[in-house]
C-alpha atoms as a PDB file:
ATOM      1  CA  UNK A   1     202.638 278.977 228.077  1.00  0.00           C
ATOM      2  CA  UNK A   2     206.075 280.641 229.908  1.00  0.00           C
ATOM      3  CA  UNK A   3     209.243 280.692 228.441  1.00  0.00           C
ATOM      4  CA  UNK A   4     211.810 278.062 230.275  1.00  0.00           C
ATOM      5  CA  UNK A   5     214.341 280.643 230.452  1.00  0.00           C
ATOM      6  CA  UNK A   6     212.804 284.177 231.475  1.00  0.00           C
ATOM      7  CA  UNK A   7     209.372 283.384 232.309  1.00  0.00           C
ATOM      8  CA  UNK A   8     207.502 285.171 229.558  1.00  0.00           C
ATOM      9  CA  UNK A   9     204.667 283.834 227.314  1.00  0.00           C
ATOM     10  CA  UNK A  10     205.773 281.799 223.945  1.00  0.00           C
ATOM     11  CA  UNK A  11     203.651 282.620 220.858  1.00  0.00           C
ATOM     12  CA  UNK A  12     202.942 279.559 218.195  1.00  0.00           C
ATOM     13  CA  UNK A  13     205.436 280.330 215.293  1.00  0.00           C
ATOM     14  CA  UNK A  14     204.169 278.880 211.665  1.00  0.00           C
ATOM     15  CA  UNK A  15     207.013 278.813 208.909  1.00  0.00           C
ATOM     16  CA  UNK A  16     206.746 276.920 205.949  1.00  0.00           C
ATOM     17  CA  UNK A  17     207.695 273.459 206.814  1.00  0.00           C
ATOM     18  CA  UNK A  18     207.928 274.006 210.479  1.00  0.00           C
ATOM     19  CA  UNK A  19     206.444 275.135 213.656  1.00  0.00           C
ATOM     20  CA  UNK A  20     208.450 276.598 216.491  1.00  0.00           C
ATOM     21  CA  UNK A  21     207.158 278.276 219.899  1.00  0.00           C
ATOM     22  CA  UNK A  22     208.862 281.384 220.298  1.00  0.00           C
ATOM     23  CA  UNK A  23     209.256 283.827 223.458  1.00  0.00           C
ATOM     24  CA  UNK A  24     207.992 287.243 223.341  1.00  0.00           C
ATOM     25  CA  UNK A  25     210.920 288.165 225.959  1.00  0.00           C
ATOM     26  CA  UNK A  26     214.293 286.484 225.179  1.00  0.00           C
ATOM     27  CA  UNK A  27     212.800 285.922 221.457  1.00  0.00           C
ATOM     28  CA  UNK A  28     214.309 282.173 222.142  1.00  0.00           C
ATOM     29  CA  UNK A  29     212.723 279.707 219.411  1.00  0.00           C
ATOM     30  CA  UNK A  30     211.639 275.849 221.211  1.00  0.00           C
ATOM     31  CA  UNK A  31     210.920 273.320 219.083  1.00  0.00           C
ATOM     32  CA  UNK A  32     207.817 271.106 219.759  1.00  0.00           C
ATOM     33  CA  UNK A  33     209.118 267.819 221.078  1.00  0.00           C
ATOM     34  CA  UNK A  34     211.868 270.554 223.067  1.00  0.00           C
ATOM     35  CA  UNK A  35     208.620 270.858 225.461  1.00  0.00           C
ATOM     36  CA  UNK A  36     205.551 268.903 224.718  1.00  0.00           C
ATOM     37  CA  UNK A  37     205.728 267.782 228.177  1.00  0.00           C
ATOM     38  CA  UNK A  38     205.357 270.756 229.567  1.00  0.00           C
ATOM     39  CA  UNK A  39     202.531 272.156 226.750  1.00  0.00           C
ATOM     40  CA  UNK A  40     199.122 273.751 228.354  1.00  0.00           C
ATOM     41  CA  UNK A  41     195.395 273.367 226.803  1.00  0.00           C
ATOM     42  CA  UNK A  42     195.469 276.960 225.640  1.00  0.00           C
ATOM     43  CA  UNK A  43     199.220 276.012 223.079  1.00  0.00           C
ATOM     44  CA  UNK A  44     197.625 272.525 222.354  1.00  0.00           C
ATOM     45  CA  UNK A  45     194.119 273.563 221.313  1.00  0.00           C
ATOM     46  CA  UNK A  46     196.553 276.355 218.851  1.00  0.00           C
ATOM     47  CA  UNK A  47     198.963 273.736 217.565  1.00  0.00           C
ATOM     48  CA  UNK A  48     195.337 271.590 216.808  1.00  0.00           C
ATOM     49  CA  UNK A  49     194.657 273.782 214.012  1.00  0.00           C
ATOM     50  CA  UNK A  50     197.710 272.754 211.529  1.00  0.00           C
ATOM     51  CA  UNK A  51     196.916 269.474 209.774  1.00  0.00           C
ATOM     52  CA  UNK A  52     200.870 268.427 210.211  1.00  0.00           C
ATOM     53  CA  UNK A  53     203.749 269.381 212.562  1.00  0.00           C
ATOM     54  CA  UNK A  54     206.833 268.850 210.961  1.00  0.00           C
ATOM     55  CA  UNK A  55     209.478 267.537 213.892  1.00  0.00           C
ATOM     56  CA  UNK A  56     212.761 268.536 212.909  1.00  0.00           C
END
């Protein structure tokens, strides 16, 4: 998935109580419901594996 803002690929972010999608290029952090619109089969099939997304 491609960062809104410079076009580079997020990564999946785990923390503690939280997940956050996070750009490997501006290093800007998007929270789930930020973008779930615009979420691709490759970041939904990763964010499948955690039992419960916390949205904060």
């Amino acid at each position: 998935m491609k960062c809104r803002e410079c076009d580079k690929h997020l990564v999946v972010q785990r923390r503690c109580r939280q997940v956050r999608l996070q750009c490997t290029g501006c290093r800007k952090e998007f929270r789930i419901h930020e973008i779930a619109a615009d979420l691709d089969p490759e970041t939904e099939a990763e964010l499948e594996r955690f039992t419960c997304i916390i949205y904060d």
